[in-house]
N, C-alpha and C. Protein backbone atom coordinates (compact mmCIF):
# COMPACT_ATOMS: atom_id res chain seq x y z
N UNK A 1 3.56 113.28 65.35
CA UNK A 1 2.81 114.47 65.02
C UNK A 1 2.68 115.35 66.27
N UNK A 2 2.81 116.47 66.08
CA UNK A 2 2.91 117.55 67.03
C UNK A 2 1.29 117.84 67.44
N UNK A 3 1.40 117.71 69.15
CA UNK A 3 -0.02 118.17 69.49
C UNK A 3 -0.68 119.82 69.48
N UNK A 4 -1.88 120.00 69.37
CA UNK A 4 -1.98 121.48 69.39
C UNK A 4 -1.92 121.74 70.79
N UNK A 5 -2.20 123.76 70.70
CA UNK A 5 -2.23 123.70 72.07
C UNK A 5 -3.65 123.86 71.94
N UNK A 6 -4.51 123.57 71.40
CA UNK A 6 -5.74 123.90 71.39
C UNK A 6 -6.67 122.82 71.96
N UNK A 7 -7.38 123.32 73.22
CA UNK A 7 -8.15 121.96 73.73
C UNK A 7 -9.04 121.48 72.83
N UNK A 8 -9.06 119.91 72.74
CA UNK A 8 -9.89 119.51 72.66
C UNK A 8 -11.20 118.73 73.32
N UNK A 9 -12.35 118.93 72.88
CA UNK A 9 -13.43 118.28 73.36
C UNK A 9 -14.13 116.82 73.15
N UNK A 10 -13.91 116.56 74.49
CA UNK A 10 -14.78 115.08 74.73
C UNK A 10 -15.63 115.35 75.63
N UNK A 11 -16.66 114.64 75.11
CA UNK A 11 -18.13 115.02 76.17
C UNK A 11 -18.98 113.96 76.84
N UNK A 12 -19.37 113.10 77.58
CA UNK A 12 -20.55 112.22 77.95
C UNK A 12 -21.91 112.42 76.69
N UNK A 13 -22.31 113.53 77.55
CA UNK A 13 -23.64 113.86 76.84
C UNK A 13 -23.15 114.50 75.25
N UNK A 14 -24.18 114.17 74.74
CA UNK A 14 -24.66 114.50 73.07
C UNK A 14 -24.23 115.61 72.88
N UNK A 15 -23.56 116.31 71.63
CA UNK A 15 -23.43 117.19 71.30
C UNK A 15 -24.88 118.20 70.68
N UNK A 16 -26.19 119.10 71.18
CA UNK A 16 -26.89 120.02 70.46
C UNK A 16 -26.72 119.63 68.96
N UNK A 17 -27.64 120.03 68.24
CA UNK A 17 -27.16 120.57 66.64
C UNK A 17 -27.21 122.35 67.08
N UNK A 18 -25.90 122.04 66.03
CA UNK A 18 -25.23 123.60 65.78
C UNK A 18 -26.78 124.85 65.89
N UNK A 19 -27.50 124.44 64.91
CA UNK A 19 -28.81 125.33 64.72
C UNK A 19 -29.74 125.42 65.67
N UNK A 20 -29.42 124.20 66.90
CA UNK A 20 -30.66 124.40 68.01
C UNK A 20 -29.71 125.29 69.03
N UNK A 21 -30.72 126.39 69.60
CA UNK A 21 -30.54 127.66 70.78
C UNK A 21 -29.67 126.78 71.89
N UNK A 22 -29.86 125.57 72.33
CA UNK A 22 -29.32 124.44 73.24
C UNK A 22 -27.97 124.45 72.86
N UNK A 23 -27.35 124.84 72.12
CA UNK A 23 -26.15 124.41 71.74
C UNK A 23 -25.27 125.44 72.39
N UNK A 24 -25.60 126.80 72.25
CA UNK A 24 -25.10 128.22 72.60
C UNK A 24 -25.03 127.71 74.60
N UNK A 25 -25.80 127.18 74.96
CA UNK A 25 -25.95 126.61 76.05
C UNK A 25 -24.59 125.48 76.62
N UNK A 26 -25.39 124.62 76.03
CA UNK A 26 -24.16 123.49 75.55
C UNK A 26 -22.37 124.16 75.96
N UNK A 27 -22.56 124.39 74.28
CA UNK A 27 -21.11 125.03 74.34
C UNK A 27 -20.49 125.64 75.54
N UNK A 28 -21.12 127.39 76.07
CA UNK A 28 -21.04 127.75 77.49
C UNK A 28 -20.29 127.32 78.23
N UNK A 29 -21.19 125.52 78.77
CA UNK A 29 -20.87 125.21 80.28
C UNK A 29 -19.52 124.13 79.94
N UNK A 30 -19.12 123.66 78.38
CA UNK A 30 -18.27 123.26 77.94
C UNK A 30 -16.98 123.73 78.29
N UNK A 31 -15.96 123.27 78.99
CA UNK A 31 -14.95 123.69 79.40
C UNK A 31 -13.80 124.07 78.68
N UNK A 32 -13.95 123.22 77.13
CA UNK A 32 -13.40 123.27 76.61
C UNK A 32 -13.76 123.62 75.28
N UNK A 33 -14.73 124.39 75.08
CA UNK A 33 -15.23 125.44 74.18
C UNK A 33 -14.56 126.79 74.37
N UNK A 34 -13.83 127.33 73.47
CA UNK A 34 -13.68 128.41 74.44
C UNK A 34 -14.98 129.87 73.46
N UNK A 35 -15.28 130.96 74.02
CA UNK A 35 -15.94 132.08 73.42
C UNK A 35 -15.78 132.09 71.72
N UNK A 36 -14.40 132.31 71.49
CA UNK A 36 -13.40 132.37 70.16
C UNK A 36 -14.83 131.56 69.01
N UNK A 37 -14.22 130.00 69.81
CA UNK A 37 -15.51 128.84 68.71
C UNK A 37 -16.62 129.35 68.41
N UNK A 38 -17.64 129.76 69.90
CA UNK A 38 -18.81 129.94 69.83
C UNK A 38 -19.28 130.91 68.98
N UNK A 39 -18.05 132.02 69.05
CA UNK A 39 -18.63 132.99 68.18
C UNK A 39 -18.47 132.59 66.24
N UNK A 40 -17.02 131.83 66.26
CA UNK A 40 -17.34 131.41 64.89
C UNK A 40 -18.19 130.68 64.38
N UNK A 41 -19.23 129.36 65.19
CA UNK A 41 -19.96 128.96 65.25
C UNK A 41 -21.43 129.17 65.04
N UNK A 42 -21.56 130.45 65.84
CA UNK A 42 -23.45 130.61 66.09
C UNK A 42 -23.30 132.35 65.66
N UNK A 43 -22.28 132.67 65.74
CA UNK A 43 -22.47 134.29 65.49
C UNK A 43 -22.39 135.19 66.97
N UNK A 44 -22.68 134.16 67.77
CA UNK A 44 -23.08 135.34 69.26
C UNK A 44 -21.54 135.59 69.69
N UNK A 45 -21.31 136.63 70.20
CA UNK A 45 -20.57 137.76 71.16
C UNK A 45 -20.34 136.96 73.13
N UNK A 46 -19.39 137.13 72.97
CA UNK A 46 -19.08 136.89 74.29
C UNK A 46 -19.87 137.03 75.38
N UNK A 47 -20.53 138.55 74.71
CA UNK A 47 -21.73 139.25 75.49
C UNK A 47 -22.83 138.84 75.56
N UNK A 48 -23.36 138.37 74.63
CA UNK A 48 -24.78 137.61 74.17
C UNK A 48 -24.95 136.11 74.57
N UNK A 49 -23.52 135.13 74.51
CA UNK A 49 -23.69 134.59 75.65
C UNK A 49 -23.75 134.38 76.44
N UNK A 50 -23.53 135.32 77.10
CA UNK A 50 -23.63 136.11 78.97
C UNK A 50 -25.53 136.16 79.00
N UNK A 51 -25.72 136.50 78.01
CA UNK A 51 -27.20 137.16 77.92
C UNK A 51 -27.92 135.81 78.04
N UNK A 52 -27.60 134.97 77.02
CA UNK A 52 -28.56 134.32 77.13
C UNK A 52 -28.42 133.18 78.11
N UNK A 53 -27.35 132.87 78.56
CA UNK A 53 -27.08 132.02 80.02
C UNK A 53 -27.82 132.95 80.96
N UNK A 54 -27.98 133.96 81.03
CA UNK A 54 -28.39 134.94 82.27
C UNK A 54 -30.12 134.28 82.23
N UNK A 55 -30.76 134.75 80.47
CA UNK A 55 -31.92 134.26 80.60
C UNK A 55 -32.43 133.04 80.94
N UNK A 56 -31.54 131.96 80.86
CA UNK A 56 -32.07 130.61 80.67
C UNK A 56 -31.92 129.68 81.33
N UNK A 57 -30.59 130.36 82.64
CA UNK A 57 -30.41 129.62 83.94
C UNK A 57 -30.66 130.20 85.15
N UNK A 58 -30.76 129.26 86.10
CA UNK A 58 -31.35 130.42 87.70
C UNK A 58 -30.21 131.23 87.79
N UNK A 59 -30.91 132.03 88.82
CA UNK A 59 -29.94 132.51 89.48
C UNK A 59 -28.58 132.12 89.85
N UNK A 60 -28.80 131.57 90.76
CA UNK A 60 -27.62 130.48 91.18
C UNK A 60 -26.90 129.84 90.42
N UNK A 61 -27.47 129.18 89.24
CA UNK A 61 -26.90 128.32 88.10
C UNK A 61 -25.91 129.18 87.45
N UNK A 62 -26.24 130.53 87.08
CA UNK A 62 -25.49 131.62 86.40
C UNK A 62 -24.60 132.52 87.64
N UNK A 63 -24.89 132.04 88.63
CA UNK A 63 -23.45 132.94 89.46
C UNK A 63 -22.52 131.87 89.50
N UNK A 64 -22.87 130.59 89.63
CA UNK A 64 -21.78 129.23 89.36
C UNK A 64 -21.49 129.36 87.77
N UNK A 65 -22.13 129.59 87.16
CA UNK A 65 -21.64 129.66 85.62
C UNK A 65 -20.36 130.85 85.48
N UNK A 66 -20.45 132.03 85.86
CA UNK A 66 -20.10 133.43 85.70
C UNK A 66 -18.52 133.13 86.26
N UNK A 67 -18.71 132.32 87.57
CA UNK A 67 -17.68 132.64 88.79
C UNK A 67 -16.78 131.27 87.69
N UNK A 68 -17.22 129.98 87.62
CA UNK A 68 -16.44 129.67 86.47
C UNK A 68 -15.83 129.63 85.52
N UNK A 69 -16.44 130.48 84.40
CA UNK A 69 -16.17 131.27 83.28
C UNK A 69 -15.09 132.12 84.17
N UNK A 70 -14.87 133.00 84.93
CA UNK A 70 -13.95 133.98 85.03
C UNK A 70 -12.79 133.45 85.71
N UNK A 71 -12.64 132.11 86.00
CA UNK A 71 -11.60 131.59 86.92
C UNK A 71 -10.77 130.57 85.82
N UNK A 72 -11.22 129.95 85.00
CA UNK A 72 -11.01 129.08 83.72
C UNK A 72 -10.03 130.01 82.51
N UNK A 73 -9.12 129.76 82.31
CA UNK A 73 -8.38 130.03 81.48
C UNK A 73 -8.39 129.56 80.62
N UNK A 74 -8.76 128.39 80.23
CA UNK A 74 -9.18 128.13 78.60
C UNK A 74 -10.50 128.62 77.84
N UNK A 75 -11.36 129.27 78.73
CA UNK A 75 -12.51 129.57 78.20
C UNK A 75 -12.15 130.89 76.79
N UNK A 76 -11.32 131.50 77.47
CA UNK A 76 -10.81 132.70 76.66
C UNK A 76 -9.43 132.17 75.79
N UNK A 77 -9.12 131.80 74.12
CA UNK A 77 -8.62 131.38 73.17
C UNK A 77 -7.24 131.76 74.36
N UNK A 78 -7.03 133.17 74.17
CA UNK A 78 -5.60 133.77 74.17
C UNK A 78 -5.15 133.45 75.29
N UNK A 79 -5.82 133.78 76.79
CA UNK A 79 -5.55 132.96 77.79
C UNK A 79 -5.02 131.45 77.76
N UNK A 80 -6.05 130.77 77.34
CA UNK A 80 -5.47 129.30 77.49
C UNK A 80 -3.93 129.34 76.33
N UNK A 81 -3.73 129.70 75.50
CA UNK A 81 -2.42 129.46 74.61
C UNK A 81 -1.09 129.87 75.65
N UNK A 82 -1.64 131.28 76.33
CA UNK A 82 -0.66 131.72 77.03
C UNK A 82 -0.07 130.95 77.94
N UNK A 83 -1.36 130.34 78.67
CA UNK A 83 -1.12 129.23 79.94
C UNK A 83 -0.25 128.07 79.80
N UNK A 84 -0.52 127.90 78.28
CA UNK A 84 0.08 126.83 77.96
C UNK A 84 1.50 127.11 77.23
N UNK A 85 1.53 128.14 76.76
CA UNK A 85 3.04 128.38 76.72
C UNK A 85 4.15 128.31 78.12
N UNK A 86 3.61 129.44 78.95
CA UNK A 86 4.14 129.25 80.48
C UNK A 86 4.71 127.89 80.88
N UNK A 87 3.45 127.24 80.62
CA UNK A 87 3.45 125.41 81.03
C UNK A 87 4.99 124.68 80.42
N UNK A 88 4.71 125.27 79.38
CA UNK A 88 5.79 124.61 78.09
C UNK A 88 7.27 125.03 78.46
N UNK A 89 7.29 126.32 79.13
CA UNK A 89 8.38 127.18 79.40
C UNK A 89 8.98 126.29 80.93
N UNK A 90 7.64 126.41 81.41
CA UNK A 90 7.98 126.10 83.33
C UNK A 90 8.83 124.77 82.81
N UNK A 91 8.45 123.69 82.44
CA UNK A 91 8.71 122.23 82.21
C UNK A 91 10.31 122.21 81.69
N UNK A 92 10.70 122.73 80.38
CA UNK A 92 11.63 122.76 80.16
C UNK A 92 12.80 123.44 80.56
N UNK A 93 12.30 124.83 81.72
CA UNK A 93 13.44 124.94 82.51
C UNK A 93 13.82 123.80 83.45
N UNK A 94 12.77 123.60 84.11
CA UNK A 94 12.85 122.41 85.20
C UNK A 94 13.74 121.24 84.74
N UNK A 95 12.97 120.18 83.59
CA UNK A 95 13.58 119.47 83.07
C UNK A 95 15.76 119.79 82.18
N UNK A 96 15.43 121.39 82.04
CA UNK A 96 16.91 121.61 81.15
C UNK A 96 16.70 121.00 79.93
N UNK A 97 15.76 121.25 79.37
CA UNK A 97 15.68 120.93 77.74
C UNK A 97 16.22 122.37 76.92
């Protein structure tokens, strides 16, 4: 069976319920959540989870959050597919498949 390119998530800690505000949280610092989910998920905007990470972590917590989010390529659906096409591309020139 063919793998996706779509990450999947494994976590230590507990997954939130979907309906608790913790989850929008949750998800966020999830590496492998990307925006795309969250919004089909809870309804919020890329933007609104900016918002409410802004409200609900320090300072500091949210410039390490922000500077992550913008360096992470799977956070954003289309990014990570792309990355992983590249990946798919780089390999099989190398290899000559």
């Amino acid at each position: 069976m063919k793998k996706s390119n779509r990450p999947e998530t494994r976590v230590k800690n507990k997954e939130p319920q979907k309906t608790d505000p913790d989850w929008i949280i949750w998800a966020a610092w999830a590496d492998r959540i990307t925006f795309e989910e969250i919004f089909e998920k809870s309804g919020k905007s890329e933007k609104e989870v900016i918002k409410i990470m802004r409200g609900n972590l320090s300072q500091r917590s949210f410039k390490l959050w922000r500077e992550r989010v913008r360096n992470k390529s799977i956070k954003n659906r289309k990014k990570f597919e792309l990355s992983r096409k590249k990946l798919k591309i780089s390999k099989s020139d190398f290899f000559g498949e």
